[in-house]
Protein backbone atom coordinates (compact mmCIF):
# COMPACT_ATOMS: atom_id res chain seq x y z
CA UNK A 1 -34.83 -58.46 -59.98
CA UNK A 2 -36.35 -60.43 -57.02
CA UNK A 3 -38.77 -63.42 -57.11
CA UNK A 4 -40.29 -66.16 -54.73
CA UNK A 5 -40.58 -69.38 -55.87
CA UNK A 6 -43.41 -71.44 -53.90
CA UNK A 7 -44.25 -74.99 -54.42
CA UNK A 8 -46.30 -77.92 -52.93
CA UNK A 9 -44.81 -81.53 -52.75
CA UNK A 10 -45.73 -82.72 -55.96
CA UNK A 11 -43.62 -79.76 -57.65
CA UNK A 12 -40.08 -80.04 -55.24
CA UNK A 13 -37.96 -81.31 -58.19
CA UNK A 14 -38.96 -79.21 -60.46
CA UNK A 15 -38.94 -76.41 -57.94
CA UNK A 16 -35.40 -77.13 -57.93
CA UNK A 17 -34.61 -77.07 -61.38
CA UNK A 18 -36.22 -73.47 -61.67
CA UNK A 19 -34.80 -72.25 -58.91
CA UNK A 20 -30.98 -73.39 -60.31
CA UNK A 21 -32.59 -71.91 -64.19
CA UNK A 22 -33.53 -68.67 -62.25
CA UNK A 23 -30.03 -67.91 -60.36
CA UNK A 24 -28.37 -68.60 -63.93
CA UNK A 25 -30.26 -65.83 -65.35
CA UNK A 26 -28.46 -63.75 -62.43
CA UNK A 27 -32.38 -63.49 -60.36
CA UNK A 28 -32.33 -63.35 -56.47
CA UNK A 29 -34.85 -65.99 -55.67
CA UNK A 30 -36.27 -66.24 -52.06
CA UNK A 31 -37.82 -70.24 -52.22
CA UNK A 32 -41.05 -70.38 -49.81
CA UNK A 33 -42.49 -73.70 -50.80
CA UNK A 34 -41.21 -77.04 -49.32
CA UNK A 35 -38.16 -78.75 -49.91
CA UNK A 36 -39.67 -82.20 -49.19
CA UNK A 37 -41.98 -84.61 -50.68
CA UNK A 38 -44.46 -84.76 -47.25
CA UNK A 39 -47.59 -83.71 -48.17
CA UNK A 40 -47.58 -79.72 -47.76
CA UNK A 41 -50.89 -77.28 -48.96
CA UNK A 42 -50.54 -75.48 -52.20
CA UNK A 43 -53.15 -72.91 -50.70
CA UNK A 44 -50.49 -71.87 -48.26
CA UNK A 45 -47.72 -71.67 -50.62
CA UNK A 46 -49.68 -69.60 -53.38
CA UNK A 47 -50.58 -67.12 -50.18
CA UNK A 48 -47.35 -66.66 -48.97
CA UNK A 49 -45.31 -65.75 -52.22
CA UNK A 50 -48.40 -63.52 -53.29
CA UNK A 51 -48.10 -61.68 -50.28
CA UNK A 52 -44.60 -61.01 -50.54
CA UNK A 53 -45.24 -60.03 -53.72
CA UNK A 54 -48.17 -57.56 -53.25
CA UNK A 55 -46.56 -55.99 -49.98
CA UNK A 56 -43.01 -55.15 -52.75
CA UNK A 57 -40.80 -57.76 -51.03
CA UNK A 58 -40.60 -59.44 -54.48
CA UNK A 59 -40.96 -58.24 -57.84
CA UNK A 60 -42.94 -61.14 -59.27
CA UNK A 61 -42.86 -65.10 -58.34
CA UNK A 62 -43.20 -68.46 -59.85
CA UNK A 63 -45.96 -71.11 -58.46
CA UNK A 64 -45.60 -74.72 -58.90
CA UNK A 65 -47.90 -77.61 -57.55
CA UNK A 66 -49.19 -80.47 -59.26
CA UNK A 67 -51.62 -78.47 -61.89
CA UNK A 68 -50.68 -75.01 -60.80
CA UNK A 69 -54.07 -74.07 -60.96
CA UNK A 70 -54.73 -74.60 -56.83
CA UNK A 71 -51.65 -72.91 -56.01
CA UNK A 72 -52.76 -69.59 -58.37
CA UNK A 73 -56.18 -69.30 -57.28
CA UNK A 74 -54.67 -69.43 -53.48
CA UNK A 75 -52.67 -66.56 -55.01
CA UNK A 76 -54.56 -64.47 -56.89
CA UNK A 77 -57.18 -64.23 -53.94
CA UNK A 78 -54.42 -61.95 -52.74
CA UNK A 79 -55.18 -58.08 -53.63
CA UNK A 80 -52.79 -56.82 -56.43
CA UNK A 81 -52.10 -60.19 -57.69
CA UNK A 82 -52.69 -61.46 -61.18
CA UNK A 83 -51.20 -65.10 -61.32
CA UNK A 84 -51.48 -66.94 -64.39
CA UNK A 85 -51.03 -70.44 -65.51
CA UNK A 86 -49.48 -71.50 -68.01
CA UNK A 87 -48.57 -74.84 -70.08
CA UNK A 88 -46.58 -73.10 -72.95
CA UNK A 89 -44.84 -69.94 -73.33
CA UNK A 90 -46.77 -67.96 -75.59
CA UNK A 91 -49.55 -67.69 -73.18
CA UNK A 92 -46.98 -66.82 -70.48
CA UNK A 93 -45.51 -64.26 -73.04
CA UNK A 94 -48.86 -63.18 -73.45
CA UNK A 95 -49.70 -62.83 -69.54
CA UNK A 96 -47.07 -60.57 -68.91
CA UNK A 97 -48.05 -58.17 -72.40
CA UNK A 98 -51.36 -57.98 -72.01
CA UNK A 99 -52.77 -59.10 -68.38
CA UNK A 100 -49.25 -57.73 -66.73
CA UNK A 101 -49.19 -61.23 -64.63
CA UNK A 102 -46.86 -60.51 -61.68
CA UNK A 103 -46.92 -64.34 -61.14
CA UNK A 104 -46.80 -67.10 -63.23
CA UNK A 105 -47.73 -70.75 -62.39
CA UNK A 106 -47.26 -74.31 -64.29
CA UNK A 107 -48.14 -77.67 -63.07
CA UNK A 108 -45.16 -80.21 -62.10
CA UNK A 109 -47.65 -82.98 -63.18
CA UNK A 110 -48.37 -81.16 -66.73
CA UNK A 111 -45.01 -79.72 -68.14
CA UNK A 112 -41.46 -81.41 -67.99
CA UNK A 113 -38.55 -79.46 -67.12
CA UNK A 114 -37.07 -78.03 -70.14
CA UNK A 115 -41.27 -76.75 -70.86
CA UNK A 116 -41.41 -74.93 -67.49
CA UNK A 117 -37.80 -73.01 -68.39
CA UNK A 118 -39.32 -72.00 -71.75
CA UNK A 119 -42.38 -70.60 -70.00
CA UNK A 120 -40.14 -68.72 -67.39
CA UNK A 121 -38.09 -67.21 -69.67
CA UNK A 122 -41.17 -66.37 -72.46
CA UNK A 123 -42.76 -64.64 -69.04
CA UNK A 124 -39.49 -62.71 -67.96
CA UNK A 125 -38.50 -61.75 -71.27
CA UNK A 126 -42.07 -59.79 -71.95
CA UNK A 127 -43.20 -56.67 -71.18
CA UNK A 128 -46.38 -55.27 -70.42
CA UNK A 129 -47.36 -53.44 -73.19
CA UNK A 130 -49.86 -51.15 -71.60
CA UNK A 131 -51.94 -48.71 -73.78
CA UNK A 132 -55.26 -50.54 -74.30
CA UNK A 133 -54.07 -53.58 -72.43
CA UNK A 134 -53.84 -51.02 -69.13
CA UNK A 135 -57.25 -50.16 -69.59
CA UNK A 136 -58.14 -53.54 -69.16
CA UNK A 137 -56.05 -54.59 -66.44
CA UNK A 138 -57.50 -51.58 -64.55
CA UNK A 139 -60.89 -53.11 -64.93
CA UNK A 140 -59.74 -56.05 -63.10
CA UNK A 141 -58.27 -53.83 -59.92
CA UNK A 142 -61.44 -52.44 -60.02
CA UNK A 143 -63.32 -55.85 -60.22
CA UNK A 144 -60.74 -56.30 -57.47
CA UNK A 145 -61.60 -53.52 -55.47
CA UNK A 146 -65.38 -52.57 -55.55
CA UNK A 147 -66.29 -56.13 -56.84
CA UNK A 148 -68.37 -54.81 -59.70
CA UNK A 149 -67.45 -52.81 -63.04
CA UNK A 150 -68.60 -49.71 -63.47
CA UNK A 151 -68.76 -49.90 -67.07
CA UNK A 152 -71.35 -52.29 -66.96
């Protein structure tokens, strides 16, 4: 398994501590986000590990910024991408099962370290469960695509 790891420069330590958690669990991880504490934009980070993502370069990818709700709306503007955030690992668990996430996101400003491991791992462990759950994620692509529901 490959991920990207982006970040803004309110998440770099804890980038760093995810990064380290990742490559123990034996994951290639390409980091996009900044290594630095000088100001960098969130919106620029979330685009560039979504695209990487969408395009197959990565399999899925973590997004960290103060809230991690700017960096996954950057993100899931990207087509194919379904970023969620998350403050505690069932609903990470649960973005995976049912809303087959390919990204997760967490706020460096809203969960410590040892949180943002549990909701990595709850998110890695799971997996999508599809049946009903597929027919719901395909009315999101299609949201996504057409920008209306034809079941409306």
């Amino acid at each position: 398994m490959k991920l990207v790891i982006a970040n803004d420069h309110a998440a770099v330590d804890l980038k760093f501590a995810i990064l380290e958690h990742l490559k123990e669990r034996g994951i290639e991880v390409v980091n996009i986000g900044t290594d630095t504490k000088e100001r960098y934009q969130y919106p620029l980070a979330g685009y560039r590990a979504a695209k990487m993502v969408a395009s197959g370069e990565a399999d899925g990818g973590v997004l960290i910024c103060g809230t991690g709700i700017g960096i996954s709306l950057a993100a899931n503007k990207v087509k194919g991408i379904r970023a969620a955030v998350c403050s505690e690992p069932y609903s990470a668990k649960m973005a995976r099962e049912h809303n087959n996430a390919n990204m997760i996101a967490f706020g460096a400003r809203v969960v410590g370290e040892d949180l943002a491991k549990m909701i990595v791992d709850s998110w890695l462990d799971a997996k999508f469960q599809g049946g009903r759950h597929a027919e719901r994620v395909a009315l999101i692509d299609e949201i996504e695509e057409t920008g209306e529901l034809s079941c409306e």
